[in-house]
N, C-alpha and C. Protein backbone atom coordinates (compact mmCIF):
# COMPACT_ATOMS: atom_id res chain seq x y z
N UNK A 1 12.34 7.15 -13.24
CA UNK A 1 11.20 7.98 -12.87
C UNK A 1 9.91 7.44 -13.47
N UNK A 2 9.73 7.24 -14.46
CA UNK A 2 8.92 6.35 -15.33
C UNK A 2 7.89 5.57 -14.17
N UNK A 3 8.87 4.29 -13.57
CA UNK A 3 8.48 3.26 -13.01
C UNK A 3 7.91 4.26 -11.82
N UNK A 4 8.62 4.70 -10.93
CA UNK A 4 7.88 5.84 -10.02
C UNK A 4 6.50 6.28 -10.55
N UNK A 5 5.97 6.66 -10.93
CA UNK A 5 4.63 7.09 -11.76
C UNK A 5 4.10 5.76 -12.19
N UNK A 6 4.28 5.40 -12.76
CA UNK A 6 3.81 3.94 -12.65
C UNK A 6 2.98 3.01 -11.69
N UNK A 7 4.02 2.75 -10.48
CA UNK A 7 3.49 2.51 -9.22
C UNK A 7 2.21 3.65 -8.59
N UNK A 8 2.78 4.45 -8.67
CA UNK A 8 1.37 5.71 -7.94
C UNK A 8 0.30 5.06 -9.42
N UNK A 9 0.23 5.32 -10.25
CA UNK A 9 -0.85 5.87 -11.58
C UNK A 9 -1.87 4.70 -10.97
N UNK A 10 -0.79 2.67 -11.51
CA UNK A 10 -1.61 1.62 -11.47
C UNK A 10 -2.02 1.39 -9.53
N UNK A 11 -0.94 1.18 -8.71
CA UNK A 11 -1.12 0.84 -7.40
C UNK A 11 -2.19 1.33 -6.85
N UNK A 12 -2.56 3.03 -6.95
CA UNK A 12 -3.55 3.85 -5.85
C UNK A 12 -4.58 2.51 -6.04
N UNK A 13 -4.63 2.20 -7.34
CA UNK A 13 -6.39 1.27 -7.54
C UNK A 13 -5.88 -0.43 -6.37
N UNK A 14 -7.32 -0.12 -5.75
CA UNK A 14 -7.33 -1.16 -4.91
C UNK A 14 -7.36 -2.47 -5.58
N UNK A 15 -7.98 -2.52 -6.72
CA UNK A 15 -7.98 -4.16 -7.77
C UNK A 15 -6.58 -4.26 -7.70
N UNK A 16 -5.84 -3.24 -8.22
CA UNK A 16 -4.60 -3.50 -9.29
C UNK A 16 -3.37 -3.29 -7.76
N UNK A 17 -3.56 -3.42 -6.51
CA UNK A 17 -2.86 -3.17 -5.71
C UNK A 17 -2.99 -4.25 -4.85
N UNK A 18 -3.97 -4.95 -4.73
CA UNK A 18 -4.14 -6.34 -4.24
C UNK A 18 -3.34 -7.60 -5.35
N UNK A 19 -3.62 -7.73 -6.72
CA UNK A 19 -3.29 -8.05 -7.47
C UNK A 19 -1.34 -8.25 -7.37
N UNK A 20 -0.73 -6.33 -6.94
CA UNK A 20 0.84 -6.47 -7.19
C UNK A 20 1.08 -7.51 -6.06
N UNK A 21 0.49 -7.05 -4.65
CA UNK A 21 1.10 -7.56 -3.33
C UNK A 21 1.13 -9.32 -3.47
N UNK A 22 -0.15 -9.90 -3.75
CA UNK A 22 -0.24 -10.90 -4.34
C UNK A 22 0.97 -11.60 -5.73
N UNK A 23 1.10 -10.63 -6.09
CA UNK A 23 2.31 -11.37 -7.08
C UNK A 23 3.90 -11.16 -6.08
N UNK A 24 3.99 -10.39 -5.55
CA UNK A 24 5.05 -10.44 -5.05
C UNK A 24 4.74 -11.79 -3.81
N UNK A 25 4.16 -11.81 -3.52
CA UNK A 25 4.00 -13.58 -2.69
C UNK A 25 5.02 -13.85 -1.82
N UNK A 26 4.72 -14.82 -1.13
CA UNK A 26 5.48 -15.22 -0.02
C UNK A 26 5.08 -14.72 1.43
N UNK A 27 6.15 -14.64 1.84
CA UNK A 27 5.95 -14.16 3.56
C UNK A 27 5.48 -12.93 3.48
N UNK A 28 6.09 -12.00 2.77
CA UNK A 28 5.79 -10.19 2.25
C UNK A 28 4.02 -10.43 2.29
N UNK A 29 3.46 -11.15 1.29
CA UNK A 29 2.20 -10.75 0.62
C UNK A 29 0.92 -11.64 2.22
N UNK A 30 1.95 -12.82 2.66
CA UNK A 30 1.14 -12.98 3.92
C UNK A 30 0.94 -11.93 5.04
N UNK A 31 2.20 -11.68 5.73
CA UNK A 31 2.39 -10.84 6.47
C UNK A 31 1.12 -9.24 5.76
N UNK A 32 1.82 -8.90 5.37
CA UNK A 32 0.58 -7.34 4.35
C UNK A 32 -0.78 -7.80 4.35
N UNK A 33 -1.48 -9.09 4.28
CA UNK A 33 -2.47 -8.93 4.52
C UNK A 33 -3.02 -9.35 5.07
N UNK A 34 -2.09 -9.86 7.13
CA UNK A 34 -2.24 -10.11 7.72
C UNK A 34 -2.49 -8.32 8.43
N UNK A 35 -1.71 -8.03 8.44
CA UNK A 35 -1.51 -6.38 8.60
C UNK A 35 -3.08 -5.36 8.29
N UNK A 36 -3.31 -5.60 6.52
CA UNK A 36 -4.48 -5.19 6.18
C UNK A 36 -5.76 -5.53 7.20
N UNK A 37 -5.89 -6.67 7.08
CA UNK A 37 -7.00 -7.62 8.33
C UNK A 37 -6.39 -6.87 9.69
N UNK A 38 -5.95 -6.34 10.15
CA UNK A 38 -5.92 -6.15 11.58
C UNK A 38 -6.23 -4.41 11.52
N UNK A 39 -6.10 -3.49 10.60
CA UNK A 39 -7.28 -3.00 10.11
C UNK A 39 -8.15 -2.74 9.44
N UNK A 40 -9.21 -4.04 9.50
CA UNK A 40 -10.42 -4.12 9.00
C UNK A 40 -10.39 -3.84 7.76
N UNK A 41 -9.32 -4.02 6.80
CA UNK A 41 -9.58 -3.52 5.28
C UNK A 41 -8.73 -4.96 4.50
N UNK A 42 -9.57 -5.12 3.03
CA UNK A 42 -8.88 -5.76 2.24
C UNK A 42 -7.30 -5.65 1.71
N UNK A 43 -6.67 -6.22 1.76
CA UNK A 43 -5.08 -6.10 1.13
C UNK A 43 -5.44 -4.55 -0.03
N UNK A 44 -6.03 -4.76 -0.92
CA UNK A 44 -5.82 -4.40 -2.32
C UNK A 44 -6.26 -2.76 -1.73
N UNK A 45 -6.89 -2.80 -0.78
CA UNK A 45 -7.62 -1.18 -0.29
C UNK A 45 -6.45 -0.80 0.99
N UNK A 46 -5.68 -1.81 1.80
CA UNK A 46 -4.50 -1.37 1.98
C UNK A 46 -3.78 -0.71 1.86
N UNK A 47 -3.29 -1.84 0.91
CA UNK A 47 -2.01 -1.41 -0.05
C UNK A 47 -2.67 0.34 -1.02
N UNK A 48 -3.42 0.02 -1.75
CA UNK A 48 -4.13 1.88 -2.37
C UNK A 48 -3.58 2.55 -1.92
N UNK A 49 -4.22 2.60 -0.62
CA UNK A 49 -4.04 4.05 0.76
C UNK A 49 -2.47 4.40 0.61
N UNK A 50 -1.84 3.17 1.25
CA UNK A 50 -0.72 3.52 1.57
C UNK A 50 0.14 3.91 0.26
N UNK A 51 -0.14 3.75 -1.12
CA UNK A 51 0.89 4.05 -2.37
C UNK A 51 0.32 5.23 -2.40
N UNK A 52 -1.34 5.41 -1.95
CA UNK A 52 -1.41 7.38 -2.36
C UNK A 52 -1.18 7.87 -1.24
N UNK A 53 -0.76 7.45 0.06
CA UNK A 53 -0.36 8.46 1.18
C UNK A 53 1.50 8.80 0.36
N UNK A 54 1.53 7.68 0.40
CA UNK A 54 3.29 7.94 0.05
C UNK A 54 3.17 9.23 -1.37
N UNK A 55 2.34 9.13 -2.20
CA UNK A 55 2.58 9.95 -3.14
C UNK A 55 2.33 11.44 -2.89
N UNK A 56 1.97 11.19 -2.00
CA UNK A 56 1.40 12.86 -1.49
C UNK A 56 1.79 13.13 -0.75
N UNK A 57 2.88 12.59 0.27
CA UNK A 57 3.65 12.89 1.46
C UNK A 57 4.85 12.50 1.54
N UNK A 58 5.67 12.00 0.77
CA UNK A 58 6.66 11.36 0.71
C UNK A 58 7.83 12.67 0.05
N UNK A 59 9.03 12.55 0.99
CA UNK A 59 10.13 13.53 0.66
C UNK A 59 10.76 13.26 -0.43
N UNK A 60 12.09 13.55 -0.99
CA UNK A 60 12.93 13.35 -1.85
C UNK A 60 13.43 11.99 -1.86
N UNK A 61 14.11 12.66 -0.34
CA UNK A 61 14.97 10.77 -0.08
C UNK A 61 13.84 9.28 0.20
N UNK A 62 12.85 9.43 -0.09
CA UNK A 62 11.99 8.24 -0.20
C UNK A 62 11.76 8.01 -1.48
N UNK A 63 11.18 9.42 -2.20
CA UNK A 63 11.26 8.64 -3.47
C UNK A 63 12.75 8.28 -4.29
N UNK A 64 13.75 8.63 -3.95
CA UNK A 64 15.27 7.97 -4.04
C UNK A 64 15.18 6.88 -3.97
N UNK A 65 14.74 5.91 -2.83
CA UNK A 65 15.04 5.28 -2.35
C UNK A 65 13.96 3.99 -3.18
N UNK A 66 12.57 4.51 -3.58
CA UNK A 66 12.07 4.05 -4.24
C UNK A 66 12.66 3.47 -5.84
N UNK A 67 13.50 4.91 -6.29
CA UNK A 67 13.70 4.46 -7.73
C UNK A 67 14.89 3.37 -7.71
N UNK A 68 15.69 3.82 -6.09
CA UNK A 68 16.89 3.02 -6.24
C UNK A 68 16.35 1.23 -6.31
N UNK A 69 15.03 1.19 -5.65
CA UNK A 69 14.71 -0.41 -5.38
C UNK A 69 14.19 -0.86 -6.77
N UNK A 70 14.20 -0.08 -7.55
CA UNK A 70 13.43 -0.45 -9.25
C UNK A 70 14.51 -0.30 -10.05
N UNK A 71 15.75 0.10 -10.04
CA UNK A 71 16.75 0.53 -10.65
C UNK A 71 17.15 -1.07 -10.94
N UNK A 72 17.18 -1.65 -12.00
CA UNK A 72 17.58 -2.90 -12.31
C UNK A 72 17.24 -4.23 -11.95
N UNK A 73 15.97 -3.96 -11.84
CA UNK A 73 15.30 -4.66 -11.26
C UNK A 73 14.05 -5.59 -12.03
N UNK A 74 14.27 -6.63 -12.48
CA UNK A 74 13.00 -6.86 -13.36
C UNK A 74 11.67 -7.07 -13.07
N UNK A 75 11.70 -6.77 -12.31
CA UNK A 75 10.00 -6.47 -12.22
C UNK A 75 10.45 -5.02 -11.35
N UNK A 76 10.31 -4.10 -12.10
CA UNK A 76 10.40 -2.52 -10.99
C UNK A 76 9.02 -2.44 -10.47
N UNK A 77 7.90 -2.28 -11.10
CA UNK A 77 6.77 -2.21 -9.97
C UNK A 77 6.75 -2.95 -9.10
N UNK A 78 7.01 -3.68 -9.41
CA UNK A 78 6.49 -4.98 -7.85
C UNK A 78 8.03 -4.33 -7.07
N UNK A 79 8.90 -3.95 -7.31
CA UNK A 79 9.94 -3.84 -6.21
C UNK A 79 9.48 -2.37 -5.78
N UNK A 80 9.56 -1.55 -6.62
CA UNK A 80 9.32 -0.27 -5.81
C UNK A 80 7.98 -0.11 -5.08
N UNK A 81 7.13 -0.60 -5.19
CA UNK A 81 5.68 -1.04 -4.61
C UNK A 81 6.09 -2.06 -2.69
N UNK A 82 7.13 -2.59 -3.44
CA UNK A 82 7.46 -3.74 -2.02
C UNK A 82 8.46 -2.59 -1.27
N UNK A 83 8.83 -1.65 -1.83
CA UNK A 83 9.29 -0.71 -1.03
C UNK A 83 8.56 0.26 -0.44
N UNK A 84 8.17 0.70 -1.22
CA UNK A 84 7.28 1.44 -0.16
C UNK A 84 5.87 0.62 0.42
N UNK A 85 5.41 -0.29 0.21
CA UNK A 85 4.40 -1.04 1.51
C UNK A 85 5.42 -1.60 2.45
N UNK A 86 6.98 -1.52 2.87
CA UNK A 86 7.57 -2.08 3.64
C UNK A 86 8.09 -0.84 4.77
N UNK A 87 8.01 0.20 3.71
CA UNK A 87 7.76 1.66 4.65
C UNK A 87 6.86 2.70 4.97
N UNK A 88 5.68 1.95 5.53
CA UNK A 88 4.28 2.09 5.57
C UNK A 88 4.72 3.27 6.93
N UNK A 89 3.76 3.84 7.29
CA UNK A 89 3.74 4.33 8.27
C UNK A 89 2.86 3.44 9.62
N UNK A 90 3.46 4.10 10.82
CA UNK A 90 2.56 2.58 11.67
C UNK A 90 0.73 3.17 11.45
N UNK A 91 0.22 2.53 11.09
CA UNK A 91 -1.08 2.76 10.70
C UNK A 91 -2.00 3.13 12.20
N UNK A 92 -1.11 2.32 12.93
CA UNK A 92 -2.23 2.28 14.45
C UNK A 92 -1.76 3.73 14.72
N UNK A 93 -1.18 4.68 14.28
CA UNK A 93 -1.44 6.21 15.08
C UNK A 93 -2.63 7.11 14.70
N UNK A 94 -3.14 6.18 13.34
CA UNK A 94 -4.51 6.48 13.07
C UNK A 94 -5.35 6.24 13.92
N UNK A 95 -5.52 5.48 14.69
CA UNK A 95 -7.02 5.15 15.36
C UNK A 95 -7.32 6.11 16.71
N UNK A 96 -8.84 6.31 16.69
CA UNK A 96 -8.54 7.50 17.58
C UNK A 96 -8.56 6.95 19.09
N UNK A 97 -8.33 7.34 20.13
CA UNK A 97 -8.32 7.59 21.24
C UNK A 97 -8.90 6.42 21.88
N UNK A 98 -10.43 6.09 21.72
CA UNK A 98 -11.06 4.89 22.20
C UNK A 98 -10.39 3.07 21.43
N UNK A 99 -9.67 3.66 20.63
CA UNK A 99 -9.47 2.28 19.94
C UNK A 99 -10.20 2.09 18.53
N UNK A 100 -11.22 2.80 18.20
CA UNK A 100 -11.99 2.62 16.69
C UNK A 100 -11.16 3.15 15.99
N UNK A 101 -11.10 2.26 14.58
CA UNK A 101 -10.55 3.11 13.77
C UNK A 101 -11.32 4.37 12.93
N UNK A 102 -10.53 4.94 11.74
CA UNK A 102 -10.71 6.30 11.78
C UNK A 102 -11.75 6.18 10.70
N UNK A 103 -12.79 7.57 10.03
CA UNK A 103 -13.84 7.09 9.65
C UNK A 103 -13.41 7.02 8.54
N UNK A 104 -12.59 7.47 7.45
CA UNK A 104 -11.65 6.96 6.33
C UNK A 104 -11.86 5.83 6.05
N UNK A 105 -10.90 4.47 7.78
CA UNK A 105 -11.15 3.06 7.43
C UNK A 105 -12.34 2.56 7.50
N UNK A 106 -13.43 2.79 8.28
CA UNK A 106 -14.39 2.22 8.50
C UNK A 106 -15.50 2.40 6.74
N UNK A 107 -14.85 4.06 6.17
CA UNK A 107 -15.64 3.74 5.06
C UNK A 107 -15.70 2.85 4.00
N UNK A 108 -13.68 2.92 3.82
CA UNK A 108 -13.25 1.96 2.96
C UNK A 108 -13.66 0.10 3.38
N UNK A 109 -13.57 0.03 4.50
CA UNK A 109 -13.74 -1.40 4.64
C UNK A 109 -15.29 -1.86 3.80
N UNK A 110 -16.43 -0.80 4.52
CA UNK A 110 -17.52 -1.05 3.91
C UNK A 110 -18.02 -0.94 2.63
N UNK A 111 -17.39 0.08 2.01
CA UNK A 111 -16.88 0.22 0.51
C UNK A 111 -16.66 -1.50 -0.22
N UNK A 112 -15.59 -1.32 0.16
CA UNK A 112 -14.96 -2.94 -0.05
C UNK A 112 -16.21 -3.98 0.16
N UNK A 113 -16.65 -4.11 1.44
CA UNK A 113 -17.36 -4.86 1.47
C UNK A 113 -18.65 -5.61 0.47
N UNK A 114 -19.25 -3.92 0.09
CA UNK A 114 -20.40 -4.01 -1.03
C UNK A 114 -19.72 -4.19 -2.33
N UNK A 115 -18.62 -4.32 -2.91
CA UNK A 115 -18.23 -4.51 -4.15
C UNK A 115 -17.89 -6.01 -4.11
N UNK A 116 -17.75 -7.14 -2.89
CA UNK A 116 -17.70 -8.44 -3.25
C UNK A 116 -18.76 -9.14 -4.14
């Protein structure tokens, strides 16, 4: 449970959530912020969203499923983190109707933008 809290406390932050996806590397950390880029947001503001949607909407059997992917695991954040950005929700049911995305993303992207 520990590591559960953990992931939500450090991940929500977009620095420290660009940073995990990035250490977990490889195809995972390409793919995610190939994903991020297709809506208009940085990996690290991504990845945020989606560790505080999961923390605030997420049932029993997800966070199960979370502790089970950190359960012996030496690096538990980076695994339970790669678990739940691998059970993202499809993001595109966000966008509204015409195709723009929602004003959430459009703030965060620009957000992002002015802090480079």
């Amino acid at each position: 449970m520990k590591a559960l809290r953990e992931i939500v406390r450090t991940c929500s932050n977009a620095h420290v959530a660009r940073a995990a996806v990035a250490s977990i590397g490889g195809d995972f950390a390409e793919k995610f912020a190939e994903d991020a880029s297709r809506h208009d947001l940085p990996s690290g503001v991504f990845a945020a969203r989606i560790v505080r949607d999961f923390a605030n909407s997420a049932g029993q059997e997800e966070w199960d499923g979370v502790s089970e992917a950190t359960r012996g695991s030496d690096q538990p954040i980076l695994s339970g983190l790669r678990y739940i950005l691998d059970r993202r929700p499809n993001m595109q049911d966000d966008a509204n109707e015409d195709g723009t995305p929602p004003a959430w993303a459009i703030h965060a992207s620009r957000a992002a933008c002015h802090r480079r």
